[in-house]
Protein backbone atom coordinates (compact mmCIF):
# COMPACT_ATOMS: atom_id res chain seq x y z
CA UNK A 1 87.55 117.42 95.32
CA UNK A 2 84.81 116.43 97.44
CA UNK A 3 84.06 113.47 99.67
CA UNK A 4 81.23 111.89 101.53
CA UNK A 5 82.61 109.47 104.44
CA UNK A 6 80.60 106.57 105.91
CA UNK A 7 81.00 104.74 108.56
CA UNK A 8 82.96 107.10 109.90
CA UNK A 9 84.22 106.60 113.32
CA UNK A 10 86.69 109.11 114.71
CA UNK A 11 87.79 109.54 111.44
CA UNK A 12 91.16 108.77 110.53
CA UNK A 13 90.47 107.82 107.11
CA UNK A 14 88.89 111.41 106.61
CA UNK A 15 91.99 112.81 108.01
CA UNK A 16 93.82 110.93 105.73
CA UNK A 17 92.31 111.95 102.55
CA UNK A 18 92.32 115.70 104.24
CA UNK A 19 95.46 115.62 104.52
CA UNK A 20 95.86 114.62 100.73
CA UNK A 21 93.98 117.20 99.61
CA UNK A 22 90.05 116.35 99.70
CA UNK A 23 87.19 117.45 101.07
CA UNK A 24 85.07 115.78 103.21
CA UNK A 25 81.73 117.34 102.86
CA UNK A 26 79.16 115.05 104.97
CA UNK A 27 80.05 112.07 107.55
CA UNK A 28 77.92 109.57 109.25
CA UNK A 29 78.10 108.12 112.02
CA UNK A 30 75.50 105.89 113.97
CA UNK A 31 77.31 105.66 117.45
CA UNK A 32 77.37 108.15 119.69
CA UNK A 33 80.00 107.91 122.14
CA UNK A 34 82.31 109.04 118.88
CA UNK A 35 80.17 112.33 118.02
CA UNK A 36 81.80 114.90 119.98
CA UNK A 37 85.35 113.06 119.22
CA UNK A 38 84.22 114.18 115.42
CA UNK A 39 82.69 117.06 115.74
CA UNK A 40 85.09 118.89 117.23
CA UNK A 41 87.81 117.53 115.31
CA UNK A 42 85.85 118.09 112.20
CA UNK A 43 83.78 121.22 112.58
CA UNK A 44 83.78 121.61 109.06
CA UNK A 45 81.91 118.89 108.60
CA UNK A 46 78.38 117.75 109.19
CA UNK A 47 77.65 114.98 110.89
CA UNK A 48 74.67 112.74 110.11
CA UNK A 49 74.31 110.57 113.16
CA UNK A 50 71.39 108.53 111.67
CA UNK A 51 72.40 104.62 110.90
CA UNK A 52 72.84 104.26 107.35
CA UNK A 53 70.03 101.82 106.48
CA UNK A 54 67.57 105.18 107.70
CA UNK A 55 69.66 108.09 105.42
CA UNK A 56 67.62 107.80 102.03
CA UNK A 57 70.37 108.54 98.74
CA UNK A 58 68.87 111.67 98.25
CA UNK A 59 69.74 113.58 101.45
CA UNK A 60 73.85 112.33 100.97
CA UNK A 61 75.45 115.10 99.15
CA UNK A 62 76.73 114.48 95.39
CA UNK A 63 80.45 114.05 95.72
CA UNK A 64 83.40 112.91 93.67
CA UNK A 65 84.10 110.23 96.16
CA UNK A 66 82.90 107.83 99.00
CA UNK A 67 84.75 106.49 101.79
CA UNK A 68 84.38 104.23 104.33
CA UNK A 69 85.10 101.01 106.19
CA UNK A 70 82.05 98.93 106.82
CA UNK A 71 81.70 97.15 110.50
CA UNK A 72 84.46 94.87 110.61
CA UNK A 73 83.33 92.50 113.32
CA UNK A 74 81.57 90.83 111.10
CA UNK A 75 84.53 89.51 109.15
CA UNK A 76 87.17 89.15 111.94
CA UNK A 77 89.28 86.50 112.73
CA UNK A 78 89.23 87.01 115.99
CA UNK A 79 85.47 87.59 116.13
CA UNK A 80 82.45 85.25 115.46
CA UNK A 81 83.46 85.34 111.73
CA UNK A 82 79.65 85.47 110.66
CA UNK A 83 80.62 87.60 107.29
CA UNK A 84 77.58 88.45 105.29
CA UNK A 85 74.98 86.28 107.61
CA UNK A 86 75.26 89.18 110.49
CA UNK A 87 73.72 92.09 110.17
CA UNK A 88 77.16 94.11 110.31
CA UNK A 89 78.23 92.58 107.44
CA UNK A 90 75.28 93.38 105.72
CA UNK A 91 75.81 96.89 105.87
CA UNK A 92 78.21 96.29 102.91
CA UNK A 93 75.20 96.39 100.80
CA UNK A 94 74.35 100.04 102.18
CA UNK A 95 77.41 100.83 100.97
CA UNK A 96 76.70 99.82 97.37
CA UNK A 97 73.33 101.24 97.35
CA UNK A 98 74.84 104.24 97.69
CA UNK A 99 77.38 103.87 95.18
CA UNK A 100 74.89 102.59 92.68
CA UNK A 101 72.56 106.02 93.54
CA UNK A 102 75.25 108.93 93.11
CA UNK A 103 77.95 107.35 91.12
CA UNK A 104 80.89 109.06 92.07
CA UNK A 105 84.34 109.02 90.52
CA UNK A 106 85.85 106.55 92.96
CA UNK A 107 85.22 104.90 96.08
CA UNK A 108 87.46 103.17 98.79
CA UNK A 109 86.33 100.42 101.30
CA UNK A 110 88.73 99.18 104.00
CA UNK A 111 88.09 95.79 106.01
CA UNK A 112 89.80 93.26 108.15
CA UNK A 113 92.23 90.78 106.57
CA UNK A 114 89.62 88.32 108.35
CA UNK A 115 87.10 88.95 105.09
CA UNK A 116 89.70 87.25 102.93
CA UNK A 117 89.22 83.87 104.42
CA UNK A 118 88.10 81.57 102.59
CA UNK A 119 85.10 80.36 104.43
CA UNK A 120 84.02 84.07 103.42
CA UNK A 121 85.01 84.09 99.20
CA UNK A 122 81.81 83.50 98.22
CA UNK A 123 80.27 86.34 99.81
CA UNK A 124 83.46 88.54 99.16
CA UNK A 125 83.39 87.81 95.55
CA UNK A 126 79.53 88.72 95.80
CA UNK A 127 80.69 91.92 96.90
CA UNK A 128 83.21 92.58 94.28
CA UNK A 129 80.88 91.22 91.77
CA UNK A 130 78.21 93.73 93.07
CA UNK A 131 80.97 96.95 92.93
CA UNK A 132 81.44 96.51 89.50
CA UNK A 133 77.86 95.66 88.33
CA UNK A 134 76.97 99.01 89.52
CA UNK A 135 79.94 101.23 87.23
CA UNK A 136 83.31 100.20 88.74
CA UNK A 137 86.73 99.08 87.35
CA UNK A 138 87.68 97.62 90.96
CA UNK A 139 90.97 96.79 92.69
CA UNK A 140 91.45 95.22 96.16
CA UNK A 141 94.83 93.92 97.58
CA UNK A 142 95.62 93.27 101.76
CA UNK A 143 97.99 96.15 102.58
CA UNK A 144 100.40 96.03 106.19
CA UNK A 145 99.84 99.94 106.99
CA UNK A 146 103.73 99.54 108.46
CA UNK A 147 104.46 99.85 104.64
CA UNK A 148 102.83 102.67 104.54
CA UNK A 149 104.35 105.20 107.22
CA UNK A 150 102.23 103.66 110.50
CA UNK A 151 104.86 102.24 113.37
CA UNK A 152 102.49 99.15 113.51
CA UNK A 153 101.66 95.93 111.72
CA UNK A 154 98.21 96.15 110.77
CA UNK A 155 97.14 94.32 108.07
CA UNK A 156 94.23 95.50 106.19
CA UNK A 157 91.94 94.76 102.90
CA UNK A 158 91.99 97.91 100.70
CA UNK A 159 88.91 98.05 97.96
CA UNK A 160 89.11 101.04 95.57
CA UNK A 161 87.27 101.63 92.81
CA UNK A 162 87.08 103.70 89.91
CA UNK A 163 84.41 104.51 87.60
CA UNK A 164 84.44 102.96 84.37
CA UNK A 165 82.91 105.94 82.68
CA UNK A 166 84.46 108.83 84.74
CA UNK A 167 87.90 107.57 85.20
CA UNK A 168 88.47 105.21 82.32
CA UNK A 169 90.99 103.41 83.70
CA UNK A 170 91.85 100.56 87.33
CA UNK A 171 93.32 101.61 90.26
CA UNK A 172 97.11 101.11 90.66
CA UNK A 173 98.08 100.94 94.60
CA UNK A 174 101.17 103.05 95.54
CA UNK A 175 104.38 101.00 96.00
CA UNK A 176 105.70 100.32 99.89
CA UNK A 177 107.32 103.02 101.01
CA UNK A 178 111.54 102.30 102.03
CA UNK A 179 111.41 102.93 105.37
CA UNK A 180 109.26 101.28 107.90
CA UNK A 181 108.39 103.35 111.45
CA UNK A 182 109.08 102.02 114.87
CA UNK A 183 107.81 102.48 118.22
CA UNK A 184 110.70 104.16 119.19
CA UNK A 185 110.12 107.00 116.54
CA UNK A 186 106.03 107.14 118.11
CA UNK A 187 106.02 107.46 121.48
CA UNK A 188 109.26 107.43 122.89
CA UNK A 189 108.87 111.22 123.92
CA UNK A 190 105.81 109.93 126.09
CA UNK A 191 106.19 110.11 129.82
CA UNK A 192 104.25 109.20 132.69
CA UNK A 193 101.30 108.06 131.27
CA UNK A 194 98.31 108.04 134.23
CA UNK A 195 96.20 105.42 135.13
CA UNK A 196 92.57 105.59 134.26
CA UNK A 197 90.31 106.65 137.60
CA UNK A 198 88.05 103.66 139.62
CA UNK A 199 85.76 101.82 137.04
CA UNK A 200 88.48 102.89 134.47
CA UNK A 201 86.71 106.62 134.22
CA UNK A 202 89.04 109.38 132.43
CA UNK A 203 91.29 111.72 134.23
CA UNK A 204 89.70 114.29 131.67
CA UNK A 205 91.54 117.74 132.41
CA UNK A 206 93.94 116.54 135.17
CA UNK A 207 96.19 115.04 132.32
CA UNK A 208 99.00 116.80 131.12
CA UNK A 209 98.59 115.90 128.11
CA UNK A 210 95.44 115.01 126.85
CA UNK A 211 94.48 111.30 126.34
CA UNK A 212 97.90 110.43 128.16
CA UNK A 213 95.95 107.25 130.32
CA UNK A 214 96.07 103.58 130.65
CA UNK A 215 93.39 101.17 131.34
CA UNK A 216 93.73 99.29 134.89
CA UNK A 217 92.61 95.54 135.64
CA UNK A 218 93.58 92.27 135.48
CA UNK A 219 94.67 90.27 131.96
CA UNK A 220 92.74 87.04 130.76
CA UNK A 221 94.35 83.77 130.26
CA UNK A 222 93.59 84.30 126.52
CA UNK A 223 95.94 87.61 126.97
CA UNK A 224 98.47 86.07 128.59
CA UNK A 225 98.53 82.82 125.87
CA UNK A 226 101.07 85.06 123.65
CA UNK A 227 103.69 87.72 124.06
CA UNK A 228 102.08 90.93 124.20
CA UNK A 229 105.38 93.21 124.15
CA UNK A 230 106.78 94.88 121.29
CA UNK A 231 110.63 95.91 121.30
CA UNK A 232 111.44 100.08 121.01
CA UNK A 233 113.02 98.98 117.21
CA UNK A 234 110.12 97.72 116.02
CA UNK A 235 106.58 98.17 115.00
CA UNK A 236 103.82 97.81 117.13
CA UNK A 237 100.94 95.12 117.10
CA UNK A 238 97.94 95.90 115.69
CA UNK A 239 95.90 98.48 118.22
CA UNK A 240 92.86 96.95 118.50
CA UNK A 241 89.54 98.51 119.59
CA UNK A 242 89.21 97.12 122.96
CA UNK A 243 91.56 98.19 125.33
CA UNK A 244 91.94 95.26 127.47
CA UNK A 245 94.05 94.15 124.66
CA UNK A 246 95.79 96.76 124.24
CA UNK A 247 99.73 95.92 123.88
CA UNK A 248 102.16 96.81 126.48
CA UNK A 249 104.18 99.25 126.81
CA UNK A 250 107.81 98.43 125.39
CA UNK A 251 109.45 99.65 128.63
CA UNK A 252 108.94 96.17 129.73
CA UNK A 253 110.90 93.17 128.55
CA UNK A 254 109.23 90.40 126.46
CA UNK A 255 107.07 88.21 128.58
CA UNK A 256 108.39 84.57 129.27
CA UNK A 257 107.41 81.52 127.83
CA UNK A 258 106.03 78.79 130.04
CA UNK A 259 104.64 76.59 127.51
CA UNK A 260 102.40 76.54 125.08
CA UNK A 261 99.44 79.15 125.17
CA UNK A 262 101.14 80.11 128.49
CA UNK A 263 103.60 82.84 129.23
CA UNK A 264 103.81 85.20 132.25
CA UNK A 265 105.40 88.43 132.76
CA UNK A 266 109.52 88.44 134.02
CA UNK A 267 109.48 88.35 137.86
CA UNK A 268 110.57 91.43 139.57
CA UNK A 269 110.10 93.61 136.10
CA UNK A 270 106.12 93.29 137.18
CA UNK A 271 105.77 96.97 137.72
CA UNK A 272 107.16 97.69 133.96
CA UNK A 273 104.16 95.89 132.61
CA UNK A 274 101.21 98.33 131.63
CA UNK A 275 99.11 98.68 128.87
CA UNK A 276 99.93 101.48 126.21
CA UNK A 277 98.11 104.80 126.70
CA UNK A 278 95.37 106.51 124.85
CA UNK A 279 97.43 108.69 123.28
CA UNK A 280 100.07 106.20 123.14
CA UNK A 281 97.67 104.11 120.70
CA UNK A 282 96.67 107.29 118.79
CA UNK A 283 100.26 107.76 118.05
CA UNK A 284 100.69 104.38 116.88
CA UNK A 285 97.91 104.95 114.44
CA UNK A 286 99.52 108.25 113.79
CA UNK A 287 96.70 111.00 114.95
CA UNK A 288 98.47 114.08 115.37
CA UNK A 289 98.57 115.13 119.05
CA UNK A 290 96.24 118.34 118.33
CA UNK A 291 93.46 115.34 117.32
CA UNK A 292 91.71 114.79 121.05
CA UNK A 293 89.54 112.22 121.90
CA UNK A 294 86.54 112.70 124.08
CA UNK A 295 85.37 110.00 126.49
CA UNK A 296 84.35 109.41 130.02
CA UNK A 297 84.89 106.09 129.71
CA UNK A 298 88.73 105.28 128.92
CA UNK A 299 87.40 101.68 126.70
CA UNK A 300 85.65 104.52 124.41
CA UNK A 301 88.94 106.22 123.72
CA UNK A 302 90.28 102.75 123.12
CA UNK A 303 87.46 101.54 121.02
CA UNK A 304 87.39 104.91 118.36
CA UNK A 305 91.56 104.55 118.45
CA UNK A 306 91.29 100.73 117.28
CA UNK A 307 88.49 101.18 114.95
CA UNK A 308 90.27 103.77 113.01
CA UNK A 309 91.86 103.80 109.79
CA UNK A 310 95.83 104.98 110.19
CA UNK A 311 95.98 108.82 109.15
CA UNK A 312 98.69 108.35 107.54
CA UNK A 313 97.91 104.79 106.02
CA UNK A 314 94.82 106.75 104.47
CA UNK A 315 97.01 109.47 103.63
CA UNK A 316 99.39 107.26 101.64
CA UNK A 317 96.68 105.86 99.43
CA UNK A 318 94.48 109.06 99.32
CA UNK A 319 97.27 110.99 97.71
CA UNK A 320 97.52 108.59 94.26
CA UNK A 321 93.78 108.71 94.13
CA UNK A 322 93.87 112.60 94.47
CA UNK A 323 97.06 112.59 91.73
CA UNK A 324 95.39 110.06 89.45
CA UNK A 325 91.76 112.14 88.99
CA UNK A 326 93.62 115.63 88.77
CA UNK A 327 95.80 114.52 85.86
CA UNK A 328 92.24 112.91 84.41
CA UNK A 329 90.48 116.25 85.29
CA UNK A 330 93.29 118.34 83.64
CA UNK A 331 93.50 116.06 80.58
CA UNK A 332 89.60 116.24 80.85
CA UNK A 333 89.85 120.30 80.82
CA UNK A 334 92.63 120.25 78.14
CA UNK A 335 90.85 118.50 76.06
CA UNK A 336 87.31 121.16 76.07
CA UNK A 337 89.99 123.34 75.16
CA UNK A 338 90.75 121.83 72.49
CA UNK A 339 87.60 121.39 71.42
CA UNK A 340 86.40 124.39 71.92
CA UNK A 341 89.30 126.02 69.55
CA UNK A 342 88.07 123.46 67.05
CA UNK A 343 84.78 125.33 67.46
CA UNK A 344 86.16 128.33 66.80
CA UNK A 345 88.14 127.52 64.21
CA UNK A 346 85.55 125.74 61.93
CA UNK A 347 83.01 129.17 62.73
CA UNK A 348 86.05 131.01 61.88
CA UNK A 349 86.28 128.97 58.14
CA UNK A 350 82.50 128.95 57.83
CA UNK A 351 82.16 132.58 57.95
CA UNK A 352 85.17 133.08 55.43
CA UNK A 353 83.63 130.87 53.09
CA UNK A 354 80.66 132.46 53.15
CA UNK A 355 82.03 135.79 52.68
């Protein structure tokens, strides 16, 4: 089955639904410190690096799905929370253009938890609204990808939808799996982890193994207002696409609590207390260690990481989409069988009777 991915980013939700069995037949991406980070990774498929808003419907391949997150700044809680007033957001109407234009079987759209809030339902429900106004039985529900095989707590809005002609029927979303991944099980195999260059340039080929690097500087007051340390028994926090905020490593103990919106790092553990690495934070979003990023910059590696979809959060939820249309496509095939022996049959009686 065939898939056309926007928004792509590095693409971990294309990995994903690789992994589960599709295939993803034409990508876009508009920024282009992530190109050769996808192309390589991807040579299979081609890239369109145009921004949406310029692709016209007709040059976007027919496909039995679309995938994609839309810009996510837009709805952030951490972030200016415009919504559907930036630009950004807008792009959610791209998104549906599309949709409306090639009608494939099903779509998925991921987004921050942020575009739940209510200061945002109007437009959200807008959005839902518009989804199924152009074919779609639709289902959304906010997901924790820790549920879902990903040693982090991420929480994220899932939208999937399913054609009301094609499919028939809503979207169910796959039940939590029983165990839940810890940092220990990521990245506890993961040794001396280098420090970016000056100006926080990459190491590139000097690193043993690739991505293996840590952002250097200082940590903002804002940082520092709440623990940043994860245990080795349990999940991470959220990677996040700047790396300045990227968690610390769990070799160091919990920072200490001053007071409120204050807390500072244990004395004499100082040295223990560095961000995670690259790869670190690819592991925690659960890249395999064949998928390399490519960056001069170390904050790009961090960015593409952050901005990803979980491979195998996508993976989780790609593989009941890719069960739920084969059993539709095989009781769609059984079915012209049928039929067609029907056919036959009644030709059969026809030419008896007239005999």
């Amino acid at each position: 089955m065939k898939v056309v991915s926007l928004f792509t980013g590095a693409g971990g939700l294309d990995l994903g639904f690789k992994k589960a069995g599709f295939d993803i037949v034409w990508a876009n991406e508009f920024d282009s410190t992530i190109w050769e980070t996808f192309e390589k990774n991807f040579p299979e498929t081609k890239l369109d690096k145009r921004s949406i808003v310029d692709v016209p419907t007709s040059e976007v391949p027919l496909a039995d799905g679309i995938i994609g997150g839309p810009p996510c700044q837009s709805w952030s809680e951490a972030g200016a929370g415009r919504g559907i007033n930036d630009k950004r957001g807008q792009l959610f109407f791209e998104y549906i253009r599309l949709l409306k234009d090639k009608q494939p079987a099903f779509f998925l759209a991921e987004n921050v938890s942020g575009i739940l809030a209510s200061r945002h339902s109007e437009a959200f429900n807008d959005i839902l609204k518009q989804f199924e106004d152009v074919g779609y039985n639709v289902s959304y529900k906010l997901l924790n990808a820790n549920d879902y095989g990903v040693p982090e707590d991420r929480l994220r809005v899932i939208i999937v939808g399913y054609h009301k002609k094609k499919v028939g029927f809503s979207f169910e979303f796959p039940d939590v799996l029983p165990h839940k991944p810890i940092l220990r099980e990521a990245i506890l195999d993961l040794r001396l982890a280098k420090p970016a260059k000056p100006l926080n340039k990459t190491n590139g080929t000097d690193l043993k193994i690739p991505n293996h690097e840590y952002m250097n500087g200082g940590f903002s007051t804002m940082y520092m207002s709440r623990n940043r340390v994860r245990s080795w028994d349990e999940p991470s926090f959220t990677i996040q696409a700047g790396g300045r905020h990227a968690p610390i490593h769990p070799q160091a103990p919990k920072m200490k609590f001053i007071e409120q919106n204050k807390r500072i790092f244990v004395q004499g553990k100082e040295h223990l207390y560095r961000r995670l690495s690259v790869r670190e934070c690819a592991r925690i979003q659960t890249f395999p260690d064949n998928f390399i990023f490519y960056y001069r910059d170390v904050a790009d590696g961090y960015k593409m990481i952050g901005n990803a979809v979980p491979v195998q959060f996508a993976y989780n939820i790609a593989k009941k989409i890719f069960s739920d249309l084969f059993k539709m496509k095989s009781v769609s095939g059984k079915s012209n069988i049928v039929n067609s022996l029907k056919r036959e049959e009644h030709k059969m009686v026809s030419e008896l009777q007239v005999a």
